[in-house]
C-alpha atoms as a PDB file:
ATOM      1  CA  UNK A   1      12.620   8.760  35.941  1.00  0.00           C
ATOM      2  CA  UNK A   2       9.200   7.448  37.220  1.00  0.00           C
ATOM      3  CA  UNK A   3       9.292   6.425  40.538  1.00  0.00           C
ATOM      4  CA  UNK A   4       7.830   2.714  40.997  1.00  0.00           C
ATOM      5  CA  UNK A   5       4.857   2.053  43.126  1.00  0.00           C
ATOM      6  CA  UNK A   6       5.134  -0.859  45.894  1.00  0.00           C
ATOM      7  CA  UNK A   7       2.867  -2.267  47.990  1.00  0.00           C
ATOM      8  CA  UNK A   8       3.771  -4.889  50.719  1.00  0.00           C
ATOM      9  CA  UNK A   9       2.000  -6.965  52.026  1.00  0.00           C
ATOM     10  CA  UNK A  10       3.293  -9.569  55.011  1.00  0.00           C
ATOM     11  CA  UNK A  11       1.864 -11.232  58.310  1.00  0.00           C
ATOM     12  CA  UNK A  12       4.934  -9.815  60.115  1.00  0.00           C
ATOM     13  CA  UNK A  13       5.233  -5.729  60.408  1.00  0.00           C
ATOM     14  CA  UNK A  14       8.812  -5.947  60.592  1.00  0.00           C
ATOM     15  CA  UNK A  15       8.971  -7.866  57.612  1.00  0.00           C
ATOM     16  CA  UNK A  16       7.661  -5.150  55.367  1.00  0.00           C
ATOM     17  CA  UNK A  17      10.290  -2.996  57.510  1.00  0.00           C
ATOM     18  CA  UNK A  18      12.849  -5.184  56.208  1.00  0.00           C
ATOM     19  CA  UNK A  19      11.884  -4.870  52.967  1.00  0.00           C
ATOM     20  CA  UNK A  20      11.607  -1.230  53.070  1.00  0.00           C
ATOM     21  CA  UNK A  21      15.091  -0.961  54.093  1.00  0.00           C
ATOM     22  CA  UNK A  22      16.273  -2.416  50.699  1.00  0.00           C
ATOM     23  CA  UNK A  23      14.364   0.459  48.382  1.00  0.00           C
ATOM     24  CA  UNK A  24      15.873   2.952  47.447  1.00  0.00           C
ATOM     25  CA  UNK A  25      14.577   6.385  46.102  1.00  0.00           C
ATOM     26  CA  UNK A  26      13.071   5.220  43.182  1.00  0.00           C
ATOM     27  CA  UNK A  27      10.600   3.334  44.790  1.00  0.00           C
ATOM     28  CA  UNK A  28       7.651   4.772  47.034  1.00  0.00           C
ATOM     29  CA  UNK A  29       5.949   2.322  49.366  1.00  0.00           C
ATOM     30  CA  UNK A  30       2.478   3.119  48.972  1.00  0.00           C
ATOM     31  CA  UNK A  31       1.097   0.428  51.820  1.00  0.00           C
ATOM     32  CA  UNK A  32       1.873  -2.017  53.880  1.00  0.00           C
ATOM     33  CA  UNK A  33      -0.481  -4.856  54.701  1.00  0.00           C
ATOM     34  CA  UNK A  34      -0.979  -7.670  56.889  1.00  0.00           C
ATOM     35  CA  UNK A  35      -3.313  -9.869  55.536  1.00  0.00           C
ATOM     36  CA  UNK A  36      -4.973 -11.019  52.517  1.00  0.00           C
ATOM     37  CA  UNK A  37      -8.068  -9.207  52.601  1.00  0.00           C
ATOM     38  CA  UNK A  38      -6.176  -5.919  52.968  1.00  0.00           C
ATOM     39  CA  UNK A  39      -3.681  -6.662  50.054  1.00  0.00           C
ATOM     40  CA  UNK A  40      -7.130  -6.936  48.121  1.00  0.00           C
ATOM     41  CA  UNK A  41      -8.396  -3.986  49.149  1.00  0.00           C
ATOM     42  CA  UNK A  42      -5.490  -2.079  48.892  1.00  0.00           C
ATOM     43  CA  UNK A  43      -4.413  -3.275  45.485  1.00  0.00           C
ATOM     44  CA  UNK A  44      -7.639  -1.628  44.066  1.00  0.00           C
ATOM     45  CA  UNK A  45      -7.386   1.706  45.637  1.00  0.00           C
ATOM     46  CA  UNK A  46      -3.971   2.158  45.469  1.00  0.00           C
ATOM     47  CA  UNK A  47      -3.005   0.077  42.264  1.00  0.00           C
ATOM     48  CA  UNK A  48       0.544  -0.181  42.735  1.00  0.00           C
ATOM     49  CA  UNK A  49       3.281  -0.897  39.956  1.00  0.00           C
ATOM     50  CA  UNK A  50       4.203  -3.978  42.152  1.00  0.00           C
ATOM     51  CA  UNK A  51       2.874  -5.763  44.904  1.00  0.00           C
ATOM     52  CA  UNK A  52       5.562  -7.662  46.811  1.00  0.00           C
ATOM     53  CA  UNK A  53       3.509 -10.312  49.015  1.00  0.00           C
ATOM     54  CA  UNK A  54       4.275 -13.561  51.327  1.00  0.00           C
ATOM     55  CA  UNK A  55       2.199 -16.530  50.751  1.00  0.00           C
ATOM     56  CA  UNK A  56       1.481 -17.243  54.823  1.00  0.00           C
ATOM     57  CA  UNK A  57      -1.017 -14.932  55.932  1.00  0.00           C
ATOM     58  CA  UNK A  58      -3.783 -14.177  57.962  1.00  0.00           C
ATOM     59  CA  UNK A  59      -7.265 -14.299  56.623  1.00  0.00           C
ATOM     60  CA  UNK A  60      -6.311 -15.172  52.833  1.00  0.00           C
ATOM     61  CA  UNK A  61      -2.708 -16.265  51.890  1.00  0.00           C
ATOM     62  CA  UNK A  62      -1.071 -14.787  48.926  1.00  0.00           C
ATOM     63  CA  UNK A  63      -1.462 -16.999  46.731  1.00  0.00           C
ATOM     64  CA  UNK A  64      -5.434 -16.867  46.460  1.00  0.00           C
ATOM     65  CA  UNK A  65      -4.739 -12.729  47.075  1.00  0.00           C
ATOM     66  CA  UNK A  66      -2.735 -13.126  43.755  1.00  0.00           C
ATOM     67  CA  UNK A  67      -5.078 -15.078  42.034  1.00  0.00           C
ATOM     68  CA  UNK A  68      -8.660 -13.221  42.900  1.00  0.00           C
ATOM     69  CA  UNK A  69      -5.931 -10.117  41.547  1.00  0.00           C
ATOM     70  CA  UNK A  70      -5.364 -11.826  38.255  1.00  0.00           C
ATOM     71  CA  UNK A  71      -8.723 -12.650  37.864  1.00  0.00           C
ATOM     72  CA  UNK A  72      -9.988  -9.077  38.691  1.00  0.00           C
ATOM     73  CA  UNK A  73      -7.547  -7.330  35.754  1.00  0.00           C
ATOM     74  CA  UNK A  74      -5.392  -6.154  38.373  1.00  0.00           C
ATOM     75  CA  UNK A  75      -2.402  -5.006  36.076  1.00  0.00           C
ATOM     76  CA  UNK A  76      -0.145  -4.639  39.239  1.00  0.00           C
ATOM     77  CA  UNK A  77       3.292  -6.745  39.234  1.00  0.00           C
ATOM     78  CA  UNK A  78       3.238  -9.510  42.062  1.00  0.00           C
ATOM     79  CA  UNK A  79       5.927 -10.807  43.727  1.00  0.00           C
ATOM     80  CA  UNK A  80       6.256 -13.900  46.260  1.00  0.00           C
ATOM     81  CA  UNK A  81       9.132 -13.208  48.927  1.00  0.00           C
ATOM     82  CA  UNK A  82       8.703 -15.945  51.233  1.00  0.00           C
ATOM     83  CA  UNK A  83      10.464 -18.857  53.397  1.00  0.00           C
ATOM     84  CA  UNK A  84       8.658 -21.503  51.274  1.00  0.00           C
ATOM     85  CA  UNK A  85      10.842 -22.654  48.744  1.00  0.00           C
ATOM     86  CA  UNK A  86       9.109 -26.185  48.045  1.00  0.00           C
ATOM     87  CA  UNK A  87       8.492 -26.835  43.760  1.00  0.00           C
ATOM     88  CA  UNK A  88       4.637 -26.932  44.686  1.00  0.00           C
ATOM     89  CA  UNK A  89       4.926 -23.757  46.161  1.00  0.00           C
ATOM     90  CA  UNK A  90       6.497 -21.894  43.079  1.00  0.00           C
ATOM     91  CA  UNK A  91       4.488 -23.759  40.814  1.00  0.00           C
ATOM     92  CA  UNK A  92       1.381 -22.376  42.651  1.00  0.00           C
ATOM     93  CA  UNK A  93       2.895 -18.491  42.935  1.00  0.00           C
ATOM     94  CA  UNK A  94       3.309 -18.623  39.081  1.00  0.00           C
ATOM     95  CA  UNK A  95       0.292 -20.178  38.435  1.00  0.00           C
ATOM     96  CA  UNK A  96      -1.393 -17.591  40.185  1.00  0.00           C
ATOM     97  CA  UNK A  97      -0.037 -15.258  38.150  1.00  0.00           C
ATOM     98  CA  UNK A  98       3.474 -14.061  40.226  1.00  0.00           C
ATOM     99  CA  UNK A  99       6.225 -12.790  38.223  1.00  0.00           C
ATOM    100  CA  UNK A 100       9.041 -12.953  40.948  1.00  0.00           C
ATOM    101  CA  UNK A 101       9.437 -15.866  43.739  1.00  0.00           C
ATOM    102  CA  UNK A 102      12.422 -14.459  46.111  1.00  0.00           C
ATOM    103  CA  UNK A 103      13.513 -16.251  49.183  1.00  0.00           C
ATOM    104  CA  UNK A 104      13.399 -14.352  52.307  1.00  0.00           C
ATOM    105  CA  UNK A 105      17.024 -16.122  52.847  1.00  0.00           C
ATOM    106  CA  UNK A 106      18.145 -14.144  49.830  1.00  0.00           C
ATOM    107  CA  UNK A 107      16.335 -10.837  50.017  1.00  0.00           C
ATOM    108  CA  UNK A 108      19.687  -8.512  50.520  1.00  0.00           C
ATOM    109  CA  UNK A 109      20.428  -9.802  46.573  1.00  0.00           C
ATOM    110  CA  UNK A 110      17.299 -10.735  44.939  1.00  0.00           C
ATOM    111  CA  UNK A 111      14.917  -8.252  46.241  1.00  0.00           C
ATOM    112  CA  UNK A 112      15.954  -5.410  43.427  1.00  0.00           C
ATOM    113  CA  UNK A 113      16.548  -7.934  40.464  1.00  0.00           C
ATOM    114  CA  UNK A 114      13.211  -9.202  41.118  1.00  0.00           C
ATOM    115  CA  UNK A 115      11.427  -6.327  40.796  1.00  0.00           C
ATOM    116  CA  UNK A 116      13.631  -5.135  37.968  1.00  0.00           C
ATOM    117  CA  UNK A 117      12.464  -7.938  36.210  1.00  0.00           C
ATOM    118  CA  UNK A 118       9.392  -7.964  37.016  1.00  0.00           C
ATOM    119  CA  UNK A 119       8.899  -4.194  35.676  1.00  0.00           C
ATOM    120  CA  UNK A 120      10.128  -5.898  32.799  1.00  0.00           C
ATOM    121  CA  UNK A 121       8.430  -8.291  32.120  1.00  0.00           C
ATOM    122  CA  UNK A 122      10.657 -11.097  33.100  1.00  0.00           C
ATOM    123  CA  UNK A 123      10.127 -13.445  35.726  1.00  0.00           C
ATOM    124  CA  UNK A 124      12.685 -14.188  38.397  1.00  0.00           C
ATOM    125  CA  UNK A 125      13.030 -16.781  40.822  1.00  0.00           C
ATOM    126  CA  UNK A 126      15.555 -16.819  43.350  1.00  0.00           C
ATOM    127  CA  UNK A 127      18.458 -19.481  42.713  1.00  0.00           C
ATOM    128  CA  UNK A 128      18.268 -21.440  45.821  1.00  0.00           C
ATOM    129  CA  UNK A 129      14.529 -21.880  44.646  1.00  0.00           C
ATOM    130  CA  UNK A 130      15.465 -22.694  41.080  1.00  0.00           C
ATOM    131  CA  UNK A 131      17.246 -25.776  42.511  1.00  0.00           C
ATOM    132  CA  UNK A 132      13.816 -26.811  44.161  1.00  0.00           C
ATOM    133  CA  UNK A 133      11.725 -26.609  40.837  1.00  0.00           C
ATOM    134  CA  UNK A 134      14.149 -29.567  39.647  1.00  0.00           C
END
């Protein structure tokens, strides 16, 4: 079984902790990242199966992070797990080219069916968001 590359990237440390704590073996956590910029950066070097990324950040949010990715090639899997849960906001993550949208509220459940999906080729959005894209 191959194990699945992650790279996180959130304005709060303990955040990426958090997530962490929900990945289990077949997963290796190949960053964690604070800002924009770094998710960038890091995304080249380290080219991760998926990169699991808030939109607030500092420097560059994740949204423009995941669209300067798309536009590079970047084949990596992104993500959104984030408090913002507005239609706009989704709208803007998929546009970008996200796969996943997860609400932090719902990370204990969605986290691993997101990224299953993801490395599937499916997108996923968390339900409490699905009732905001209506």
């Amino acid at each position: 079984m191959k194990i699945v590359r992650i790279l996180l990237a959130d304005g709060y440390p303990h955040f990426t902790q958090l997530e962490e704590s929900f990945l289990d073996s077949s997963f290796e956590v190949v960053g964690k990242m604070g800002d924009g910029r770094a998710l960038l950066d890091a995304a080249v070097k380290l080219k991760p199966d998926v990169i699991l990324t808030a939109i607030s950040m500092p420097i560059l949010n994740g949204i423009e992070a995941a669209n300067r990715l798309r536009e590079s090639g970047c084949t990596s899997r992104v993500v959104f797990v984030t408090v913002h849960e507005d239609a706009d906001f989704i709208r803007a993550c998929l546009a970008a080219g996200a796969v996943g949208f997860v609400s932090k509220q719902r990370i204990a459940t969605d986290l691993l069916p997101a990224i299953q999906d993801a490395l599937a080729g499916h997108i996923f959005i968390s339900p409490m968001s699905m009732s905001a894209t209506c």
